[in-house]
Protein backbone atom coordinates (compact mmCIF):
# COMPACT_ATOMS: atom_id res chain seq x y z
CA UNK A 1 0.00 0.00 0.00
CA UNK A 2 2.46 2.56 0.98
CA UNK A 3 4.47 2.07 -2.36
CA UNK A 4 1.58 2.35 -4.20
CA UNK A 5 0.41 5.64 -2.62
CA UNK A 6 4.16 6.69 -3.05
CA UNK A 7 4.00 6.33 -6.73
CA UNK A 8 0.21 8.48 -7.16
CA UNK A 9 1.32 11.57 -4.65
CA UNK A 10 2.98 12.97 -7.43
CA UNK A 11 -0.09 12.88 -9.12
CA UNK A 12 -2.43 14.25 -6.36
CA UNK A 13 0.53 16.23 -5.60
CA UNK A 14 0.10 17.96 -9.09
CA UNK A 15 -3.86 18.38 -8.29
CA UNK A 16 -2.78 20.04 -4.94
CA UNK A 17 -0.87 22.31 -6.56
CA UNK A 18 -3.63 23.58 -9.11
CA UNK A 19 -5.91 24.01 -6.20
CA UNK A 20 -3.48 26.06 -4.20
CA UNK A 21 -3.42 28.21 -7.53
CA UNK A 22 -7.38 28.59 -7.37
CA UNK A 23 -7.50 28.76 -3.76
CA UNK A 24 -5.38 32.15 -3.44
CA UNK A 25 -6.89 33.20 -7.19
CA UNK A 26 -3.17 33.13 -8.87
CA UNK A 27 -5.06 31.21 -11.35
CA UNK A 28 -8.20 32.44 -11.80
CA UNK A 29 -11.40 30.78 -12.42
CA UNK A 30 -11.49 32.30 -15.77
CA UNK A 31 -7.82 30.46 -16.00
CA UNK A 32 -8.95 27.64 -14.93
CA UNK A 33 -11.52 27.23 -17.36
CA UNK A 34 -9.43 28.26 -20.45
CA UNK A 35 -6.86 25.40 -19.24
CA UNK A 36 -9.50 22.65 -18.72
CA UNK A 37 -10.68 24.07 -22.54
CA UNK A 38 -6.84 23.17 -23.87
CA UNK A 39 -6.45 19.72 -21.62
CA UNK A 40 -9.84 18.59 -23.23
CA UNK A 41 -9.80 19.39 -26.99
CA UNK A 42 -6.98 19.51 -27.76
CA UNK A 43 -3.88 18.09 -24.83
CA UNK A 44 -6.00 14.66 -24.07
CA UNK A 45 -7.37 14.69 -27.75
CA UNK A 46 -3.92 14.63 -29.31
CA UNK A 47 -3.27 11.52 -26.04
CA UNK A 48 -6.41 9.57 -27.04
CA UNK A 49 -5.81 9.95 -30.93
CA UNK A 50 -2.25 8.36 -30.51
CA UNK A 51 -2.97 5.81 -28.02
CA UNK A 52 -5.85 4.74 -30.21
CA UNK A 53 -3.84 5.07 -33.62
CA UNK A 54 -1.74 2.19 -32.31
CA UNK A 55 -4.35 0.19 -31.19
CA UNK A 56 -6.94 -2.62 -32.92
CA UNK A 57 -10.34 -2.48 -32.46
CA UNK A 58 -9.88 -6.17 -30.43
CA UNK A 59 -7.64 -4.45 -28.43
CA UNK A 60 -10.26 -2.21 -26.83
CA UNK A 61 -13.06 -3.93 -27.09
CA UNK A 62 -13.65 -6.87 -25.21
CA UNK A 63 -17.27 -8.52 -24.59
CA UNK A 64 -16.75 -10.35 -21.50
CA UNK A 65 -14.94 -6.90 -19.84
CA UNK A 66 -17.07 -4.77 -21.71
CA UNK A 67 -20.13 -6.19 -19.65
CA UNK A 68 -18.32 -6.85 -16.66
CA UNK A 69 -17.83 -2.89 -16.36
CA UNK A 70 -21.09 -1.74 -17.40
CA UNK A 71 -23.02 -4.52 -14.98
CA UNK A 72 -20.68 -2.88 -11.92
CA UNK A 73 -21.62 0.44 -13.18
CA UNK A 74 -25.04 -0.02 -14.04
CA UNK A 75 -25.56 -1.49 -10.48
CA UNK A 76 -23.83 1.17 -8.06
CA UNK A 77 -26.42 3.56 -10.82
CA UNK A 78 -29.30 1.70 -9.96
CA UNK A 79 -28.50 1.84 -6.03
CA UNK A 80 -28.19 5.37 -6.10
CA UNK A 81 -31.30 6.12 -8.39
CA UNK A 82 -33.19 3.97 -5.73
CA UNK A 83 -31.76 6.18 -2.16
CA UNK A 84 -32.69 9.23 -3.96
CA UNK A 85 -36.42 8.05 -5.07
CA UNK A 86 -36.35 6.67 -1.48
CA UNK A 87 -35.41 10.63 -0.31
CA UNK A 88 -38.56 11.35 -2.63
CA UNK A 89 -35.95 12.98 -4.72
CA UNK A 90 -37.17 13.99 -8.37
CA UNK A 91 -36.08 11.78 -11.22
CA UNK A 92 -33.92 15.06 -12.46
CA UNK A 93 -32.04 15.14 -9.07
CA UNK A 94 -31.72 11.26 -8.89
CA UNK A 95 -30.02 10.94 -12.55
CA UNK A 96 -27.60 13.61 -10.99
CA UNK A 97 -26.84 11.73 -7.84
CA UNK A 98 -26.83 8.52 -9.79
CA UNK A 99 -24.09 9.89 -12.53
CA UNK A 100 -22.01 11.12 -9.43
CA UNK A 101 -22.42 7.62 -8.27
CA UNK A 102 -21.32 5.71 -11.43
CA UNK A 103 -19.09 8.06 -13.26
CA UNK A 104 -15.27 8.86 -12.28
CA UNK A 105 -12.33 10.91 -13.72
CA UNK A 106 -11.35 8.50 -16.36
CA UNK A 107 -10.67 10.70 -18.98
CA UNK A 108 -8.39 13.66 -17.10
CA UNK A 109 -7.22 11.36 -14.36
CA UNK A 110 -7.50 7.68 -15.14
CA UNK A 111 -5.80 7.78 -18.68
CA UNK A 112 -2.93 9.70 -17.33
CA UNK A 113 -2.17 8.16 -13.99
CA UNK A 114 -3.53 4.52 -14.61
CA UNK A 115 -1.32 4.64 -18.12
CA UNK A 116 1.43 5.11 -15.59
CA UNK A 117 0.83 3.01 -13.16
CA UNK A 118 -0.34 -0.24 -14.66
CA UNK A 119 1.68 0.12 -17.87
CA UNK A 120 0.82 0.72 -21.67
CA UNK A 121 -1.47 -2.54 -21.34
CA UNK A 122 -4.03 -0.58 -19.45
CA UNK A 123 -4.50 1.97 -22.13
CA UNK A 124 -7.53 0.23 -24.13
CA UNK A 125 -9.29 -0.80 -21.07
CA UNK A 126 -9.15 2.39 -20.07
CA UNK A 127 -10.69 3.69 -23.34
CA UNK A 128 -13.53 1.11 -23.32
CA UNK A 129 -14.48 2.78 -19.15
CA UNK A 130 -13.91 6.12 -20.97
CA UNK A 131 -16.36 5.17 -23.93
CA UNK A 132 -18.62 3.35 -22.02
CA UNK A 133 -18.76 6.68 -19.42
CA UNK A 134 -19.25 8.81 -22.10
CA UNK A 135 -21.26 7.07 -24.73
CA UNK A 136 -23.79 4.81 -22.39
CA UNK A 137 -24.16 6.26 -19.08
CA UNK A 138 -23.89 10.26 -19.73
CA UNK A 139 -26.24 9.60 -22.88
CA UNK A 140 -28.65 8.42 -20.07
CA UNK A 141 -28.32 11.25 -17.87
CA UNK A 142 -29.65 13.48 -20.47
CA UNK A 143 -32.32 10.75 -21.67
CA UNK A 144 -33.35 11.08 -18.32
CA UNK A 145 -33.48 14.36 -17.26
CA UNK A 146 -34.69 16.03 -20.31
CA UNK A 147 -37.25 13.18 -20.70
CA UNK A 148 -38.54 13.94 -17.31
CA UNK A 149 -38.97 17.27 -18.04
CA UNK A 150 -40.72 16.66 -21.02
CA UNK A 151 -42.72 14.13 -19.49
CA UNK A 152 -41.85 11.83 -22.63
CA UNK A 153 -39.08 11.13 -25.20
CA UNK A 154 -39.20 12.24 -28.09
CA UNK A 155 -36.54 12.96 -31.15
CA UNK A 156 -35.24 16.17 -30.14
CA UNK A 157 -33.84 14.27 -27.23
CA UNK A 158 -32.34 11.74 -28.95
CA UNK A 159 -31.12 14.37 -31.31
CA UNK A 160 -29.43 16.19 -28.27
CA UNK A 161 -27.60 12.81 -27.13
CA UNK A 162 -26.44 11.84 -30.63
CA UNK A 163 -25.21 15.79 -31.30
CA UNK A 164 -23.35 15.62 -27.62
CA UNK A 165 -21.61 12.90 -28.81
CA UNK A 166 -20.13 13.78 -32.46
CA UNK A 167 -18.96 16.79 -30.66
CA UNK A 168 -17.12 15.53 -27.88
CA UNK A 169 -13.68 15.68 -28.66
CA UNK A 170 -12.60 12.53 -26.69
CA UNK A 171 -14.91 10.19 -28.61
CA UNK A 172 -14.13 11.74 -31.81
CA UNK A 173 -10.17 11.05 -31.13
CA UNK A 174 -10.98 7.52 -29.96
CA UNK A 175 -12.79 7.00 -33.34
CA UNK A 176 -10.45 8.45 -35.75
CA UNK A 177 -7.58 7.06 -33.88
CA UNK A 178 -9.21 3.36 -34.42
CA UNK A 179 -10.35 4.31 -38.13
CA UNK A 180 -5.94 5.33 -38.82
CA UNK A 181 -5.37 2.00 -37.15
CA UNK A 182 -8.20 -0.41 -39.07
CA UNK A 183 -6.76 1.58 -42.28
CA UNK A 184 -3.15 1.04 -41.66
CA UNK A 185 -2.09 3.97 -42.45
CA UNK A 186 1.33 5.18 -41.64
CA UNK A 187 1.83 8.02 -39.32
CA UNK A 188 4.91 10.07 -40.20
CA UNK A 189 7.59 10.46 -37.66
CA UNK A 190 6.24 14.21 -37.79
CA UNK A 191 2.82 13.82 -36.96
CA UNK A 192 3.78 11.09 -34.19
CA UNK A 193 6.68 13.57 -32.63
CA UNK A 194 3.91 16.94 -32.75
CA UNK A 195 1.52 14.38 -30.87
CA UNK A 196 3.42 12.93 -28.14
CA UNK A 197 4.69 16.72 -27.46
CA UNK A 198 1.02 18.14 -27.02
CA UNK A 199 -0.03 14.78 -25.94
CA UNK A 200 2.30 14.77 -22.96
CA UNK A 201 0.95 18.56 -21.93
CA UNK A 202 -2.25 16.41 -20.89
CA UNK A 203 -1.02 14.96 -17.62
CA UNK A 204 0.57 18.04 -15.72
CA UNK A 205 -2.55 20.26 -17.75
CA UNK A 206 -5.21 17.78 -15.98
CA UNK A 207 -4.28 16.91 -13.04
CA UNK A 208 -3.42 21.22 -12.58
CA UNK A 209 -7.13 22.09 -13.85
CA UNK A 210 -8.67 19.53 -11.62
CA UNK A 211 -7.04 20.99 -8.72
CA UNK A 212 -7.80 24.52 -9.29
CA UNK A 213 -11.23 23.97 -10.60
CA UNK A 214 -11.80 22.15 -6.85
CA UNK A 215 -10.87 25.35 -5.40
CA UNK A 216 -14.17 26.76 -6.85
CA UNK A 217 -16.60 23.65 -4.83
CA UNK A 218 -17.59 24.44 -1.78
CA UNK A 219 -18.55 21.28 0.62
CA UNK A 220 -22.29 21.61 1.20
CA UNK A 221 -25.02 19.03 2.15
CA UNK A 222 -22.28 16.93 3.36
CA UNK A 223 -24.94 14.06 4.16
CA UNK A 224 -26.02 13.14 0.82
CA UNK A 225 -22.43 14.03 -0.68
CA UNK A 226 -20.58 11.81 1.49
CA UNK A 227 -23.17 9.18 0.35
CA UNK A 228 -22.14 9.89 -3.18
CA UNK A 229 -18.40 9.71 -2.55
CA UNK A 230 -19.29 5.93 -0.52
CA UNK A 231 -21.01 5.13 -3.77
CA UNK A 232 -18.06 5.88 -6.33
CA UNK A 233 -15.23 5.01 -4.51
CA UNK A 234 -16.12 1.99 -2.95
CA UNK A 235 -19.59 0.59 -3.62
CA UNK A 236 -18.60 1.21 -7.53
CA UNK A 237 -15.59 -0.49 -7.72
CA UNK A 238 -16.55 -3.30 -5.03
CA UNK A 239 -19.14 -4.10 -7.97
CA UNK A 240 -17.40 -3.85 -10.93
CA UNK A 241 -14.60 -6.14 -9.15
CA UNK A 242 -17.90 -8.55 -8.83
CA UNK A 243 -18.61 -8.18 -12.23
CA UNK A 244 -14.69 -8.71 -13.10
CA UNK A 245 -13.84 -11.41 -11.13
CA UNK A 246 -17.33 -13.84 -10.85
CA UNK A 247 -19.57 -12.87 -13.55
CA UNK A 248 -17.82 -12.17 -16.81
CA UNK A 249 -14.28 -13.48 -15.88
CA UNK A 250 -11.54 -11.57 -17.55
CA UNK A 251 -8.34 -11.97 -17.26
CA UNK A 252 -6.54 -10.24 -13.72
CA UNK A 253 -4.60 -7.77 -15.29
CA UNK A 254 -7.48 -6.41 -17.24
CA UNK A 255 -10.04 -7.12 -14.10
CA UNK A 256 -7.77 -4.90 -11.93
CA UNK A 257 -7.70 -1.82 -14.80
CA UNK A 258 -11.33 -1.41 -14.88
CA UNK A 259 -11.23 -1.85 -11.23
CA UNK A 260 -9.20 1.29 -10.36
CA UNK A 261 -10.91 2.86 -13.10
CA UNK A 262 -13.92 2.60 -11.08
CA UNK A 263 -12.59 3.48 -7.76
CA UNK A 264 -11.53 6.96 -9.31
CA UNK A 265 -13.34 9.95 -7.63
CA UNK A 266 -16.34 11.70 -9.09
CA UNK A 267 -16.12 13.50 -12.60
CA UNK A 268 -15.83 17.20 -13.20
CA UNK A 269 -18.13 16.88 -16.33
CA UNK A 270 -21.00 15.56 -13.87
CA UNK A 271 -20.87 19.55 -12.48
CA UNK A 272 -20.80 20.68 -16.09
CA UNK A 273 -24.15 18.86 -16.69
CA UNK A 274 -25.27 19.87 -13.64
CA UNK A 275 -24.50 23.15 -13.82
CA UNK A 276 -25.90 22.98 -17.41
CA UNK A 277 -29.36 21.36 -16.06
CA UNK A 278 -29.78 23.33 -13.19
CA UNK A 279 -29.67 20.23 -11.05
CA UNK A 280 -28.61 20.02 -7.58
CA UNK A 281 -24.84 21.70 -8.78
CA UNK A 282 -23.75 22.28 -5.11
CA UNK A 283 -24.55 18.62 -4.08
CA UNK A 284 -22.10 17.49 -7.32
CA UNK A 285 -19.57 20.08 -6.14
CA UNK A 286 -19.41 18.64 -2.66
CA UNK A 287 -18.99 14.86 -3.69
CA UNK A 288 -16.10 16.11 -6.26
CA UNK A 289 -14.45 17.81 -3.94
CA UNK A 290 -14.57 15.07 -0.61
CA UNK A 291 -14.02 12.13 -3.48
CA UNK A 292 -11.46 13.47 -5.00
CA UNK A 293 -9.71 14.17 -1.65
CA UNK A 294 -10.49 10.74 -0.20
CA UNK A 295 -9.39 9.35 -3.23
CA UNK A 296 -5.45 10.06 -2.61
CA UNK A 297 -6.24 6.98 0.21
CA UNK A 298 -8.58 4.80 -1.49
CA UNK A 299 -7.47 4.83 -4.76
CA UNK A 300 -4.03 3.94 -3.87
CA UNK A 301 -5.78 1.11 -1.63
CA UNK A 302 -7.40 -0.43 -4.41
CA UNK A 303 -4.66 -0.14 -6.56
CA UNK A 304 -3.25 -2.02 -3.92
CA UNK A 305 -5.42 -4.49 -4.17
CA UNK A 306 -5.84 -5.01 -7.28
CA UNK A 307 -1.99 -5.37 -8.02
CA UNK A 308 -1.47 -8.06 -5.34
């Protein structure tokens, strides 16, 4: 264990640093959001694109992990749907609650750190989570909440999900990075050397914009947000290690990937939505901000774990 959390303090180390930067406004939140703008189209675009450019389709995809991860995920969602219906929440709040539940920091924590930690291996598991974050479970987070306000679904919702998608820049890297790869086409030394430079601004760029853009959440309704933070960091990847290990058996090395991928704290993008929605943003700010601190223990636990 203590190895282990040795080798990801740099890491939170880095995050700590970005939110001493917020914290006495040296890096504004206005800062802060032009960095996290960089990081995500175009630092952890230019990552993603050149991991997946040297990667098969078989590679990433896998059917027994594939619904190992999703039955983990889609249970710890499920739990948390049912405590907030059980709090007579509304199905808007719930889907909130349930995404901070179910969803972790794969893309600006998970492909940087795990990629370091558990080797090049782990880079297309981590890009099925990823894609399986961003294509199934955030898809139904809109489904649900604009649905409910609609009180039906209907095709300008669908519309909405399939238009988030072709413009997220993560999922359009993945794609043409597996489309370079199924055409064989040669990258020139060029191209590879200008991506591995921006691509490598990614990890420091993250890990800095999470920190500073925690400096912003403020810890409120610490009740239900320490509920949340139970959920993702252990009830999530307690489950998906069920999933892993007794349902769909996969192999141990990739079992313990998606494992740590699940035990990562709660996403930034679930504020974004929430934010977006007008749904319950200060409850998603305080499970960020308590996850992602518990997280320097826990996920270095289950990393741990996992390795052993």
């Amino acid at each position: 264990m203590l190895e282990i959390l040795l080798k990801t303090l740099p890491f939170f180390g880095l995050i700590a640093l970005g939110y001493g930067a917020g914290r006495t406004n040296f890096f504004t939140q206005e800062a802060t959001a032009y960095l996290t703008k960089f990081v995500f189209y175009f630092a952890l675009s230019a990552m993603l694109f050149r991991f997946s450019a040297t990667l098969s389709f078989s590679d990433i995809f896998d059917a027994h992990l594939a619904a190992a991860y999703l039955w983990g995920t889609a249970f710890v969602y499920a739990i948390a749907l049912g405590v907030a219906f059980w709090r007579r929440q509304s199905v808007e709040v719930a889907a909130i609650e349930a995404q901070c539940a179910a969803i972790g920091n794969t893309g600006f924590l998970g492909v940087p750190m795990l990629a370091v930690l558990l080797g090049q291996e782990a880079v297309g598991p981590i890009i099925l989570v990823l894609a399986i974050d961003l294509i199934v479970f955030s898809s139904l987070l809109v489904i649900l909440v604009t649905g409910s306000r609609d009180g039906r679904m209907s095709a300008g919702v669908l519309r909405t999900v399939g238009l988030g998608l072709l413009k997220n820049p993560m999922i359009v890297s993945i794609v043409l990075g597996l489309g370079v790869s199924a055409a064989a086409l040669p990258m020139p030394v060029v191209v590879e050397d200008f991506l591995t430079i921006l691509g490598n601004a990614a990890t420091p760029g993250a890990l800095f914009a999470i920190g500073a853009s925690l400096a912003s959440k403020s810890a409120e309704r610490l009740a239900v947000s320490g509920w949340l933070s139970f959920a993702k960091l252990v009830l999530h990847p307690a489950l998906v290690a069920a999933g892993a290990l007794l349902l769909f058996p996969v192999s141990a090395y990739d079992a313990s990937v998606v494992i740590s991928a699940a035990a990562l704290p709660v996403a930034g993008n679930v504020f974004i939505l929430a934010q977006h929605y007008g749904v319950a943003p200060q409850r998603v700010s305080a499970a960020i901000l308590i996850s992602t601190a518990a997280s320097i223990l826990t996920v270095s636990g289950v990393i741990a774990l996992v390795s052993v």
